[in-house]
PDB file of N, CA and C in Angstrom:
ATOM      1  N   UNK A   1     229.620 130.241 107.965  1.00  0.00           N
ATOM      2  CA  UNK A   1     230.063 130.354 109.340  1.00  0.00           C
ATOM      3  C   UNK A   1     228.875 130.847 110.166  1.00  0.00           C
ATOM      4  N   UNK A   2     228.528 130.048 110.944  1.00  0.00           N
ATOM      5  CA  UNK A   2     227.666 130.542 112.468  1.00  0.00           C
ATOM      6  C   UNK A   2     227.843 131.667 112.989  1.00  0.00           C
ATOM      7  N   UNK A   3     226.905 131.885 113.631  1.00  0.00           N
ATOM      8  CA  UNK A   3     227.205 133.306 114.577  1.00  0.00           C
ATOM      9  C   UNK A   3     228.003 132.960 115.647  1.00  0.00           C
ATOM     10  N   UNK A   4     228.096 131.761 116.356  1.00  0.00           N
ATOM     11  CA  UNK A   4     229.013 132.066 117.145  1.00  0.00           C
ATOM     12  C   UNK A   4     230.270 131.759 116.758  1.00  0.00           C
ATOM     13  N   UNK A   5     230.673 131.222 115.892  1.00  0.00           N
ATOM     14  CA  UNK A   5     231.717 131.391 114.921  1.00  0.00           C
ATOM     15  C   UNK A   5     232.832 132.370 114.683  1.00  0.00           C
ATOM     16  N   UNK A   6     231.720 133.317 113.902  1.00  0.00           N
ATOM     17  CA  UNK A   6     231.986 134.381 113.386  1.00  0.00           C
ATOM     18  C   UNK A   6     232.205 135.019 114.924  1.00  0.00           C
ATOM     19  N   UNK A   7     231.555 135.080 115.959  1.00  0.00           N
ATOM     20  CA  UNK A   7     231.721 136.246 116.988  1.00  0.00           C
ATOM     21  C   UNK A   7     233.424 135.705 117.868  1.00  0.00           C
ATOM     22  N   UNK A   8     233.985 134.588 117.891  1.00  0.00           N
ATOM     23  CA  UNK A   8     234.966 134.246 118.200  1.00  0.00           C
ATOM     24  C   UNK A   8     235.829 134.518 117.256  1.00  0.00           C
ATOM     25  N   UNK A   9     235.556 134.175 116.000  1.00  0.00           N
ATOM     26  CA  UNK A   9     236.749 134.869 115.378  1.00  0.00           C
ATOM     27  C   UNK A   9     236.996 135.973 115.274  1.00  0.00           C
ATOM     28  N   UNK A  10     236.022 136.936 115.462  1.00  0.00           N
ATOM     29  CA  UNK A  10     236.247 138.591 115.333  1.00  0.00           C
ATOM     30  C   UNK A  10     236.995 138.934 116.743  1.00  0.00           C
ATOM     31  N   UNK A  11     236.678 137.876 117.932  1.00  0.00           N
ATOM     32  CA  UNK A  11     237.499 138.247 119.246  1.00  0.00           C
ATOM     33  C   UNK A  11     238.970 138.172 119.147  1.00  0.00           C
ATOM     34  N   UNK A  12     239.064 136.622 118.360  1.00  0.00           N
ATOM     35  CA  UNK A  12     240.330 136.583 118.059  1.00  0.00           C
ATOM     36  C   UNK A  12     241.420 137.460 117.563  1.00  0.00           C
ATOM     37  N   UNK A  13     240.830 137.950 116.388  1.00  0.00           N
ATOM     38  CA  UNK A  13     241.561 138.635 115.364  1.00  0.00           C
ATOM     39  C   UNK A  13     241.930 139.707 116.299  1.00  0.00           C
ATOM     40  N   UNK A  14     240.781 140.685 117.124  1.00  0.00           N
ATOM     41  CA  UNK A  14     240.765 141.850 117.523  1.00  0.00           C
ATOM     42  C   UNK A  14     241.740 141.539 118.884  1.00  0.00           C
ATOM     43  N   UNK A  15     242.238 140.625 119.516  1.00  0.00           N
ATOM     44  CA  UNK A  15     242.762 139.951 120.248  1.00  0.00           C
ATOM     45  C   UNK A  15     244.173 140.451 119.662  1.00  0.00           C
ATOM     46  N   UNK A  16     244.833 140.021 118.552  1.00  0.00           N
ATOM     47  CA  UNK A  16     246.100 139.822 117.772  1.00  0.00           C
ATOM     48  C   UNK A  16     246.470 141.664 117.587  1.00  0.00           C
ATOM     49  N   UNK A  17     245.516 142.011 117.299  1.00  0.00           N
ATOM     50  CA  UNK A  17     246.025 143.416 117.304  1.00  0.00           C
ATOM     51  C   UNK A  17     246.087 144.453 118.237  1.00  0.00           C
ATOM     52  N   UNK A  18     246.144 143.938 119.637  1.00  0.00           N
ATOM     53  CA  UNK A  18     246.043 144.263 120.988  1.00  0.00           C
ATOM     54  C   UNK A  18     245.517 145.275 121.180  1.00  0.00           C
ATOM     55  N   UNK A  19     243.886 145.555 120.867  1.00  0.00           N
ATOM     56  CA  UNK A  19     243.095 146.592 121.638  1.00  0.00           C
ATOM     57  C   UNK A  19     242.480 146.239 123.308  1.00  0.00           C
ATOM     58  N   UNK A  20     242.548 147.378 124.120  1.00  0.00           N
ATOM     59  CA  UNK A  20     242.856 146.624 125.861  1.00  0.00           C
ATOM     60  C   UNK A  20     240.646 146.594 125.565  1.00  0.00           C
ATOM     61  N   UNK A  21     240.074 146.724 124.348  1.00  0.00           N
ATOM     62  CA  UNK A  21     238.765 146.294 125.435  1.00  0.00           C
ATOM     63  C   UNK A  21     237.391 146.103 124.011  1.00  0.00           C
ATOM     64  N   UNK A  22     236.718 145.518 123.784  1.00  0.00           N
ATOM     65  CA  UNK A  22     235.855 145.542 123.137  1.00  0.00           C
ATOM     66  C   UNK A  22     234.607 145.458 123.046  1.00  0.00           C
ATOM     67  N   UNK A  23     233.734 147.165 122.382  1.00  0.00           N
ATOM     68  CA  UNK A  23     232.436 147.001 122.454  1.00  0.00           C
ATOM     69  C   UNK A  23     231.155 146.788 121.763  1.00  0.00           C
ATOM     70  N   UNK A  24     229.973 146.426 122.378  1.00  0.00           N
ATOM     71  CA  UNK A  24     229.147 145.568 121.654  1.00  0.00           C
ATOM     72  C   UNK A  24     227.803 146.041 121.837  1.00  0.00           C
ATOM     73  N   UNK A  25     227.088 146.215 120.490  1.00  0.00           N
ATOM     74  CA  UNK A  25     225.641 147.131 121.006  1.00  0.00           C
ATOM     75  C   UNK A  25     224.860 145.386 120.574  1.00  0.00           C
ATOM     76  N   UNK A  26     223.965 145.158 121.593  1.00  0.00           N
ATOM     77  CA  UNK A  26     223.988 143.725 120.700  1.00  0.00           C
ATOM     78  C   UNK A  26     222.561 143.318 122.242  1.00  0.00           C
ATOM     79  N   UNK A  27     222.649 141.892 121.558  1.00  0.00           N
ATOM     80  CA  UNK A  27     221.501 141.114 122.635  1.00  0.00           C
ATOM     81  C   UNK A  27     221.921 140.744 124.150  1.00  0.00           C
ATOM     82  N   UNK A  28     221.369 140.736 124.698  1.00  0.00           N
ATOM     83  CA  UNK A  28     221.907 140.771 126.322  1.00  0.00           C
ATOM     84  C   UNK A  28     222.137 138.923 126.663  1.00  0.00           C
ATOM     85  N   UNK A  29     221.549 138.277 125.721  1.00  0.00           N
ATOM     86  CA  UNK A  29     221.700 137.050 125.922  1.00  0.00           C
ATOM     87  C   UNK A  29     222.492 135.791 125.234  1.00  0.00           C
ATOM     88  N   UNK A  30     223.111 137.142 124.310  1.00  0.00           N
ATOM     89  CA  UNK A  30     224.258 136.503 123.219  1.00  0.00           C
ATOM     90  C   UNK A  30     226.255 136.707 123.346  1.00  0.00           C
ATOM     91  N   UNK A  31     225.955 137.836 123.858  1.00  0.00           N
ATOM     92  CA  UNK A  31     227.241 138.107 123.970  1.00  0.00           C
ATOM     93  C   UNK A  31     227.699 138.118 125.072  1.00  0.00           C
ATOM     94  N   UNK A  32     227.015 137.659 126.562  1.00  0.00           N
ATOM     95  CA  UNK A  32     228.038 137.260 127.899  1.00  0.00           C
ATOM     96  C   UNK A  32     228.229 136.109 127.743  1.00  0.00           C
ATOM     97  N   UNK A  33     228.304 135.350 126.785  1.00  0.00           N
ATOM     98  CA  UNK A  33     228.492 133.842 126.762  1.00  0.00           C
ATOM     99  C   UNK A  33     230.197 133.531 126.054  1.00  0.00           C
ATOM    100  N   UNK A  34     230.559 135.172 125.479  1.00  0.00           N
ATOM    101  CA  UNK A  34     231.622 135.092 124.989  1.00  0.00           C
ATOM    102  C   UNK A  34     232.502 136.219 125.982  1.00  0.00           C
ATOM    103  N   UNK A  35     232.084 136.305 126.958  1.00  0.00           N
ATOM    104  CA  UNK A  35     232.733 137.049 128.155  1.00  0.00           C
ATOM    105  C   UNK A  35     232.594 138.655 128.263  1.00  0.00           C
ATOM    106  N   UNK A  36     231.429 139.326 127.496  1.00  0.00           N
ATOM    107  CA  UNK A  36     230.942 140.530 127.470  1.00  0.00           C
ATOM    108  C   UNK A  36     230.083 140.879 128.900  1.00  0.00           C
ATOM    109  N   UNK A  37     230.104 141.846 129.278  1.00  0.00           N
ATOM    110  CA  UNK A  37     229.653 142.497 130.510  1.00  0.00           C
ATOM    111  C   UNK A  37     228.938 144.009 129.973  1.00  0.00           C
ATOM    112  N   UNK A  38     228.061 144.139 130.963  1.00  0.00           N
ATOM    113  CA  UNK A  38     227.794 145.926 131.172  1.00  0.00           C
ATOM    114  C   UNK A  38     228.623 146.527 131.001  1.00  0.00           C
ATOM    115  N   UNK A  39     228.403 147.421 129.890  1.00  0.00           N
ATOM    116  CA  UNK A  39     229.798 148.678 130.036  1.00  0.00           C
ATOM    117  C   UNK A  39     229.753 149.644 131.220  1.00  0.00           C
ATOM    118  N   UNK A  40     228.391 149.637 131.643  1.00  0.00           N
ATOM    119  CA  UNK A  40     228.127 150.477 132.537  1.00  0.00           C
ATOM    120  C   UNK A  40     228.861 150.066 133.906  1.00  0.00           C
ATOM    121  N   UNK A  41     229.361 148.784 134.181  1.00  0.00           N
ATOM    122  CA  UNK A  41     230.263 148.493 135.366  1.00  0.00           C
ATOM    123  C   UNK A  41     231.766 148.854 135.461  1.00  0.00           C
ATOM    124  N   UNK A  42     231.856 149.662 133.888  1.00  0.00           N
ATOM    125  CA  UNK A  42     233.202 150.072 133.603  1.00  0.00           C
ATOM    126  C   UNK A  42     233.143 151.721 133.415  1.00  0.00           C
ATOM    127  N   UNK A  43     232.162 152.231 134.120  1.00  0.00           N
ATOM    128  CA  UNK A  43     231.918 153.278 133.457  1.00  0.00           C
ATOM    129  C   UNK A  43     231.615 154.093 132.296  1.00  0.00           C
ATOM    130  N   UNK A  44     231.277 152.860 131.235  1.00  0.00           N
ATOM    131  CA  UNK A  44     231.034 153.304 130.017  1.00  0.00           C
ATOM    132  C   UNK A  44     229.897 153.383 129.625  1.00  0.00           C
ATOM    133  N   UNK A  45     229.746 154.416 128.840  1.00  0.00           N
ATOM    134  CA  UNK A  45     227.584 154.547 128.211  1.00  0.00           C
ATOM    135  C   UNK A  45     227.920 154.731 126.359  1.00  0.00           C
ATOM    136  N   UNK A  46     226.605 154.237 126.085  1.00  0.00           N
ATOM    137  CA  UNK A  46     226.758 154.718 124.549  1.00  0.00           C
ATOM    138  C   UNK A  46     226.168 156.111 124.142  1.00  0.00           C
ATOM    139  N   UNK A  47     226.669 156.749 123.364  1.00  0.00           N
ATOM    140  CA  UNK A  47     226.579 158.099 122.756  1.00  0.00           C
ATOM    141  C   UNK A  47     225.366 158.374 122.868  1.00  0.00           C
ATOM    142  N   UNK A  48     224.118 156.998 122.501  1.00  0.00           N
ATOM    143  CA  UNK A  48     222.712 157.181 122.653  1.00  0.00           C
ATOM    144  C   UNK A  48     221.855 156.827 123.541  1.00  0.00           C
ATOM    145  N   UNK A  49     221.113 157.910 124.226  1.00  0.00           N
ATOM    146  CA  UNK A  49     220.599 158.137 125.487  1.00  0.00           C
ATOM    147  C   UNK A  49     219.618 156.995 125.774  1.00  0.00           C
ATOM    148  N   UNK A  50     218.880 156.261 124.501  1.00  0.00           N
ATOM    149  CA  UNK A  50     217.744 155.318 124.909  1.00  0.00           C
ATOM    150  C   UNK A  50     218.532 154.124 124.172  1.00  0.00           C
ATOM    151  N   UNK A  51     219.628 153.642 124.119  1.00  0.00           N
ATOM    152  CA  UNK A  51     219.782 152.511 124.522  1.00  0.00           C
ATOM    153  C   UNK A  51     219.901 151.782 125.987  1.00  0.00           C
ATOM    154  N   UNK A  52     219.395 150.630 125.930  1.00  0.00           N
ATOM    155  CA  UNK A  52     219.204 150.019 127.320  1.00  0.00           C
ATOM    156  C   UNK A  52     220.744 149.412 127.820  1.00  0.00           C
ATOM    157  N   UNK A  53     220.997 149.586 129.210  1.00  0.00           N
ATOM    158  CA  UNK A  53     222.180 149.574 129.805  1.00  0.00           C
ATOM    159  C   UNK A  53     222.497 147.752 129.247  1.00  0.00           C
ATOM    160  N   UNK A  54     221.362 146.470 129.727  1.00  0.00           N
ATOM    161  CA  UNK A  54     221.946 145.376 129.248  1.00  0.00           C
ATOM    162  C   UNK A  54     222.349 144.675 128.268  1.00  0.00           C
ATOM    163  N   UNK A  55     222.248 146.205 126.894  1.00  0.00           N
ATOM    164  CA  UNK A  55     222.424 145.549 125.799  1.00  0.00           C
ATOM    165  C   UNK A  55     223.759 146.499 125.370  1.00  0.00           C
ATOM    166  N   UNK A  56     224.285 147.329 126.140  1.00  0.00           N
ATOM    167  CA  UNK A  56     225.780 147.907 125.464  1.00  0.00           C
ATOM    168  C   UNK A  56     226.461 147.318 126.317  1.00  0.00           C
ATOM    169  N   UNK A  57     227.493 146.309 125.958  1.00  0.00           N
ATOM    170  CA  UNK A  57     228.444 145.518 126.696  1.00  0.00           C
ATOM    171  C   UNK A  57     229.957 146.128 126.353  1.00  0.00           C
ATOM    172  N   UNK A  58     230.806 145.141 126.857  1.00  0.00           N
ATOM    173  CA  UNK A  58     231.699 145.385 126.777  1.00  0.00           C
ATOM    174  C   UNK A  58     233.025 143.630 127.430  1.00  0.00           C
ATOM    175  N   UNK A  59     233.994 143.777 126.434  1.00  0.00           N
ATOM    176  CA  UNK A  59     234.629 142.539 126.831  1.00  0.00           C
ATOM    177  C   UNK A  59     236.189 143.652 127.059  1.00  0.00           C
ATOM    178  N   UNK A  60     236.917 143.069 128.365  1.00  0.00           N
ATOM    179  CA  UNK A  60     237.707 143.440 128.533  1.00  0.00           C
ATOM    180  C   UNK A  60     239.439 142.902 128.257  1.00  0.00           C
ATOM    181  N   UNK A  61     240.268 142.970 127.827  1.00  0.00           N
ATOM    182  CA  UNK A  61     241.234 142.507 127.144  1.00  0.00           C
ATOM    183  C   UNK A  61     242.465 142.657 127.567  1.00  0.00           C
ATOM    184  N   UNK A  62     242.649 143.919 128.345  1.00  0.00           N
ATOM    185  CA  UNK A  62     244.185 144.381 128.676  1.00  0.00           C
ATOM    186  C   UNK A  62     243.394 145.693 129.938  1.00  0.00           C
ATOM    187  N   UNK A  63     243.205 144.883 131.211  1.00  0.00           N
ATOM    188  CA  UNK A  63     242.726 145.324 132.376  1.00  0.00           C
ATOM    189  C   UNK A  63     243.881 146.685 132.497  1.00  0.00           C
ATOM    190  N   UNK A  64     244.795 146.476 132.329  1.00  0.00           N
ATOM    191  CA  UNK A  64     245.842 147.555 132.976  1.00  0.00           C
ATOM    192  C   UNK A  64     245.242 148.763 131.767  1.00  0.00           C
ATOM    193  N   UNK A  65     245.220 148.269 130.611  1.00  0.00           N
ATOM    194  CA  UNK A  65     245.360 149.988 129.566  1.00  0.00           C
ATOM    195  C   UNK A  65     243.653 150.553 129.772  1.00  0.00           C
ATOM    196  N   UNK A  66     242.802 149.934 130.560  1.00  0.00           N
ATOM    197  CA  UNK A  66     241.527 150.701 130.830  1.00  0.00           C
ATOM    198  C   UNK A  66     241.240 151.383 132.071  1.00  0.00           C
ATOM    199  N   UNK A  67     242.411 150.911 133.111  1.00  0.00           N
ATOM    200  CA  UNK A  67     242.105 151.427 134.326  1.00  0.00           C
ATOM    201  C   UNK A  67     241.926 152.901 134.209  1.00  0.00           C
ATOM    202  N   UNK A  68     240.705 153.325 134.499  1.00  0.00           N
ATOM    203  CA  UNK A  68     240.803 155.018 135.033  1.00  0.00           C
ATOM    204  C   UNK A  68     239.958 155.067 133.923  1.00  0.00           C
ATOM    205  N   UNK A  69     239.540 154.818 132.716  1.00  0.00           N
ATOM    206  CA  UNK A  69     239.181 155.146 131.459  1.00  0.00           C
ATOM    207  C   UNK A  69     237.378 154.886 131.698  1.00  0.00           C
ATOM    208  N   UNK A  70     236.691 155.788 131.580  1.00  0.00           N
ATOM    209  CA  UNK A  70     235.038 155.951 132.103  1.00  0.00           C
ATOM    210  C   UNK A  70     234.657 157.120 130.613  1.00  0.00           C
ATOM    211  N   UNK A  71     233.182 157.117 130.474  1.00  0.00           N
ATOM    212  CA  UNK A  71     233.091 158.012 129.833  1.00  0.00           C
ATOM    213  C   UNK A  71     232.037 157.670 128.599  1.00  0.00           C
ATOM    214  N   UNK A  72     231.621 158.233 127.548  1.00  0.00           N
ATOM    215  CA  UNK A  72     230.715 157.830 126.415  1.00  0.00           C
ATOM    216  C   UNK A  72     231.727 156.972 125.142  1.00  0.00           C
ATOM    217  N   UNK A  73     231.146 155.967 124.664  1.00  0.00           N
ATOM    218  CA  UNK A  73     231.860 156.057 123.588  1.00  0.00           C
ATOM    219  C   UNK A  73     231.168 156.287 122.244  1.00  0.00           C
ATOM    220  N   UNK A  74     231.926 156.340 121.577  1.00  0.00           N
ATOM    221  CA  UNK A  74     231.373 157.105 120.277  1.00  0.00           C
ATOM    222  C   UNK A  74     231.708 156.575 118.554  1.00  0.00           C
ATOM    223  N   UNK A  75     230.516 156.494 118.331  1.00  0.00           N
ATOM    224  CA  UNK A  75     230.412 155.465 117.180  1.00  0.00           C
ATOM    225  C   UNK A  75     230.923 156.259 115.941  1.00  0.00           C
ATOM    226  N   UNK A  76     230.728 155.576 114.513  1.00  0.00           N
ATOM    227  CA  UNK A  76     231.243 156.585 113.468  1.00  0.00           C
ATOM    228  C   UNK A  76     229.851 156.975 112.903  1.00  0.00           C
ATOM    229  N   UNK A  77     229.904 158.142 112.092  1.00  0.00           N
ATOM    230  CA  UNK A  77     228.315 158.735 111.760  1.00  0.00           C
ATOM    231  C   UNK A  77     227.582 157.712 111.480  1.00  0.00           C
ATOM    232  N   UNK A  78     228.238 156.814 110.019  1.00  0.00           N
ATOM    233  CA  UNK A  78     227.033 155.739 109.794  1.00  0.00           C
ATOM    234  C   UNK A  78     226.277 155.337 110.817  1.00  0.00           C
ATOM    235  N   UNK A  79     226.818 155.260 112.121  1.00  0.00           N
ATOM    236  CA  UNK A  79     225.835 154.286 112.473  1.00  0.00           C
ATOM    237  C   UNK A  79     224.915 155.161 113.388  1.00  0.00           C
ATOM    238  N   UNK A  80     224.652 156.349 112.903  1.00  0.00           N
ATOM    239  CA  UNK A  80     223.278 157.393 113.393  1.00  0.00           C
ATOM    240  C   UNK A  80     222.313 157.046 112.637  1.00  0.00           C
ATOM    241  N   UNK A  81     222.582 156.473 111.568  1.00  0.00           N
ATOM    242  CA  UNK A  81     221.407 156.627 110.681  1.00  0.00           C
ATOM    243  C   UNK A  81     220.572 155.205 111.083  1.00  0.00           C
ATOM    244  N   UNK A  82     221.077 154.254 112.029  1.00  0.00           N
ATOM    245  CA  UNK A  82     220.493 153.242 112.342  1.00  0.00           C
ATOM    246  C   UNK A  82     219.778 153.501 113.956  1.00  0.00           C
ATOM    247  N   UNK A  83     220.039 154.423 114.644  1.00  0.00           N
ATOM    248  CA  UNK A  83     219.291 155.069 115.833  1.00  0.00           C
ATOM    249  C   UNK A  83     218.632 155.569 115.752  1.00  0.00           C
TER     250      UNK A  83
END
């Protein structure tokens, strides 16, 4: 399976189990093609201070359960050891 493949089906799936928003530390030129945006237009930043704003995105899913919702989000430890 392709990458863009694989990145639609992970929308999908994550789609079926109704989370209102999904985020993406990733390439700035890969993932608005699958409807990802700046998190930063949603008020959102990542936990880590020198990642660059056009590469933490964000796809939105259920507009109503994010309204008001701003803030850091926060990864699980593993993935410190890759920052």
């Amino acid at each position: 399976m392709g990458g863009r493949a694989t990145q639609e089906e992970g929308i999908r799936r994550i789609k079926e189990v109704d989370y209102p928003f999904i985020i993406v530390l990733g390439h700035e030129n890969f993932y608005p093609r699958f409807g990802f945006e700046r998190a930063s237009i949603h008020g959102l930043k990542a936990q880590w201070g020198g990642v660059p704003e056009k590469a933490f995105m964000v796809m939105i899913l259920n507009k109503s359960a994010i309204t008001g919702v701003t803030g850091v989000a926060k990864y699980g430890s593993e993935f410190d050891e890759t920052m």
